[in-house]
C-alpha atoms as a PDB file:
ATOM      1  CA  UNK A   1      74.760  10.414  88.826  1.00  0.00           C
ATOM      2  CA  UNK A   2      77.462  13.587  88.526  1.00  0.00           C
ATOM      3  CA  UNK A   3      76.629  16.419  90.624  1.00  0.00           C
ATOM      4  CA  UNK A   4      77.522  19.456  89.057  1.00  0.00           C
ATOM      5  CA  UNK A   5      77.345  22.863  90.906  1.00  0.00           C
ATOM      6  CA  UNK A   6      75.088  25.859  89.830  1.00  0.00           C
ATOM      7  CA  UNK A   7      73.861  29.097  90.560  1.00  0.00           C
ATOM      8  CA  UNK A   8      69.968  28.857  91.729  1.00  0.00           C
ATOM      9  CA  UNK A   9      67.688  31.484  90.851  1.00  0.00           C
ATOM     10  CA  UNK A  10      67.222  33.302  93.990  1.00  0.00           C
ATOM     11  CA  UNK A  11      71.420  33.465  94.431  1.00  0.00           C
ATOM     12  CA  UNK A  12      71.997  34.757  90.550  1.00  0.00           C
ATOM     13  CA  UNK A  13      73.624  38.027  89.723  1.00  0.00           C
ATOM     14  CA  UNK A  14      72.385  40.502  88.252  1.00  0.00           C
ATOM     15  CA  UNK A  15      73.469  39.143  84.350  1.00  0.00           C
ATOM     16  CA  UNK A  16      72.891  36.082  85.279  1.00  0.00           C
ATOM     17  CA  UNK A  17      69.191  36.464  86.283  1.00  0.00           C
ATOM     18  CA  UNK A  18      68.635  38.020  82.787  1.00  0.00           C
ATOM     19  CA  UNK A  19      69.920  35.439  81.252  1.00  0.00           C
ATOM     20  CA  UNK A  20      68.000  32.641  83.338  1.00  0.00           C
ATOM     21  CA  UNK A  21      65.025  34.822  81.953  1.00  0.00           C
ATOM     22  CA  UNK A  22      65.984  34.895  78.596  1.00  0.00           C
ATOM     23  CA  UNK A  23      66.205  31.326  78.365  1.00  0.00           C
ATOM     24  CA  UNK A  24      63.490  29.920  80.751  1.00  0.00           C
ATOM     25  CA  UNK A  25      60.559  28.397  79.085  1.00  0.00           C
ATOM     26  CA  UNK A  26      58.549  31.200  78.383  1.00  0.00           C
ATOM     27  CA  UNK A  27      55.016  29.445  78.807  1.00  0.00           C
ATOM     28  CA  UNK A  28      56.017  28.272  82.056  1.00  0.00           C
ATOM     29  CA  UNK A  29      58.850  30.266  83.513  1.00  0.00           C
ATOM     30  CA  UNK A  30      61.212  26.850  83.999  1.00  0.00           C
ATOM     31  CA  UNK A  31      64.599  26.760  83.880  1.00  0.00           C
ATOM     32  CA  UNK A  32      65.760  23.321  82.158  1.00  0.00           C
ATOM     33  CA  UNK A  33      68.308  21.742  84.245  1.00  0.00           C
ATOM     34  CA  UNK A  34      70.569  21.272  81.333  1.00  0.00           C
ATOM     35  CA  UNK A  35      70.683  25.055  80.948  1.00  0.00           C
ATOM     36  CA  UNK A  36      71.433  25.975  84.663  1.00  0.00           C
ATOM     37  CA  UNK A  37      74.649  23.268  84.566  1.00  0.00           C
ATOM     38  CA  UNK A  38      76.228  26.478  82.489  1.00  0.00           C
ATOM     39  CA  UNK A  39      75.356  28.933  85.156  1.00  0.00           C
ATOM     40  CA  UNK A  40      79.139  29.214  86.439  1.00  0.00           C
ATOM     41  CA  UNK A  41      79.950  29.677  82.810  1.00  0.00           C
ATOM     42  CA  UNK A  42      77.099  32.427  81.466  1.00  0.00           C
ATOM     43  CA  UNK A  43      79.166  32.590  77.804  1.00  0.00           C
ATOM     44  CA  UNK A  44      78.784  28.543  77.667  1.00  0.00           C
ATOM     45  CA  UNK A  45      75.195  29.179  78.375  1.00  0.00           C
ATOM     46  CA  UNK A  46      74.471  31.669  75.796  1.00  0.00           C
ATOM     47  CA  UNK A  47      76.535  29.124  73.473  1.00  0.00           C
ATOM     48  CA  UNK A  48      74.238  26.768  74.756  1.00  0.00           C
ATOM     49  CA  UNK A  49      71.421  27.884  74.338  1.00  0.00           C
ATOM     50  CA  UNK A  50      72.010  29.697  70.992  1.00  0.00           C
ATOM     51  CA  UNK A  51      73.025  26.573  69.294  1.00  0.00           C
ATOM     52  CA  UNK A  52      69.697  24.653  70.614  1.00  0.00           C
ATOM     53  CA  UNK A  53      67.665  27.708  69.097  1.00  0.00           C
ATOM     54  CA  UNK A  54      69.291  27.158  66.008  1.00  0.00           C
ATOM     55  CA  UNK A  55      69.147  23.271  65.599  1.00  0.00           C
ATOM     56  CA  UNK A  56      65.802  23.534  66.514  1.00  0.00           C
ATOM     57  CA  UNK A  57      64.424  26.405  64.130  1.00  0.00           C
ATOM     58  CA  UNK A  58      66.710  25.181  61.368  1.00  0.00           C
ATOM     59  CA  UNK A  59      64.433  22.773  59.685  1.00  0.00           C
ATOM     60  CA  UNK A  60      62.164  24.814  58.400  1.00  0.00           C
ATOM     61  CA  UNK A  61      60.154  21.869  56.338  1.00  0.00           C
ATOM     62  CA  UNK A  62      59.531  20.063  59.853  1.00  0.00           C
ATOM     63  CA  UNK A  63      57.156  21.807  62.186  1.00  0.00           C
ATOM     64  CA  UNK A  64      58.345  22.685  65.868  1.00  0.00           C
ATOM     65  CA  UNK A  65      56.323  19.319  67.462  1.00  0.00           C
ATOM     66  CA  UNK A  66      58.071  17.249  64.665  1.00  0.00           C
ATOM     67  CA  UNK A  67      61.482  18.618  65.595  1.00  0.00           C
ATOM     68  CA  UNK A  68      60.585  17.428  69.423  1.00  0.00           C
ATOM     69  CA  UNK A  69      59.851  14.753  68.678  1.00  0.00           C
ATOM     70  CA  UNK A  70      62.899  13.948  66.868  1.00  0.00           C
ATOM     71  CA  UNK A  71      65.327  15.382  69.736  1.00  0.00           C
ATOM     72  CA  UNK A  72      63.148  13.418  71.869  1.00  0.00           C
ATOM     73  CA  UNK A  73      63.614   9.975  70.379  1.00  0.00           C
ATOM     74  CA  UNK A  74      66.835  10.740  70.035  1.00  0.00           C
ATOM     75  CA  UNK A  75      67.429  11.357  73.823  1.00  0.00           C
ATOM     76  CA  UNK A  76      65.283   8.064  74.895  1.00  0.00           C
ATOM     77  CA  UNK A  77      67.207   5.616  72.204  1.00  0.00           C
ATOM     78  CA  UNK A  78      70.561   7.312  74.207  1.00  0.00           C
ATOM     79  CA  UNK A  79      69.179   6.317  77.587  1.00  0.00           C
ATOM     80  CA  UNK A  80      69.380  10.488  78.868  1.00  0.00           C
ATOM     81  CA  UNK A  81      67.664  11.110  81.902  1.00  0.00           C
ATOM     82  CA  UNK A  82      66.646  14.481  81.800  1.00  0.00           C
END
């Protein structure tokens, strides 16, 4: 597996540790690893992120579980491991 290099939490600047909280899981306060890979690059994490809010409130026929569900059937038939 790659090793990419981020910015943890505790190390973030002061943008950067509003962003982390604008795009943590706000039930739970966790920061998806896929997210945090963009944490050298803050505008390719707002791009990021922006474009997975959109994909996934998009569809407004399929409820939010449905869309999950989709993205994560999608993910296990491509073998991702996160």
């Amino acid at each position: 597996m790659a090793w990419i290099d981020t910015v943890p939490r505790r190390a973030a600047n002061p943008e950067l540790a509003e962003l982390y909280a604008r795009v943590a899981d706000p039930a739970t306060g966790q920061l998806d690893h896929i997210l945090q890979i963009h944490s050298l690059h803050p505008e390719g994490l707002t791009a990021h992120f922006e474009l997975y809010r959109a994909v996934m409130r998009g569809t407004p026929t399929l409820r939010a579980v449905e869309r999950e569900f989709i993205a994560f059937a999608v993910s296990h038939s491509n073998r991702c491991e996160y």
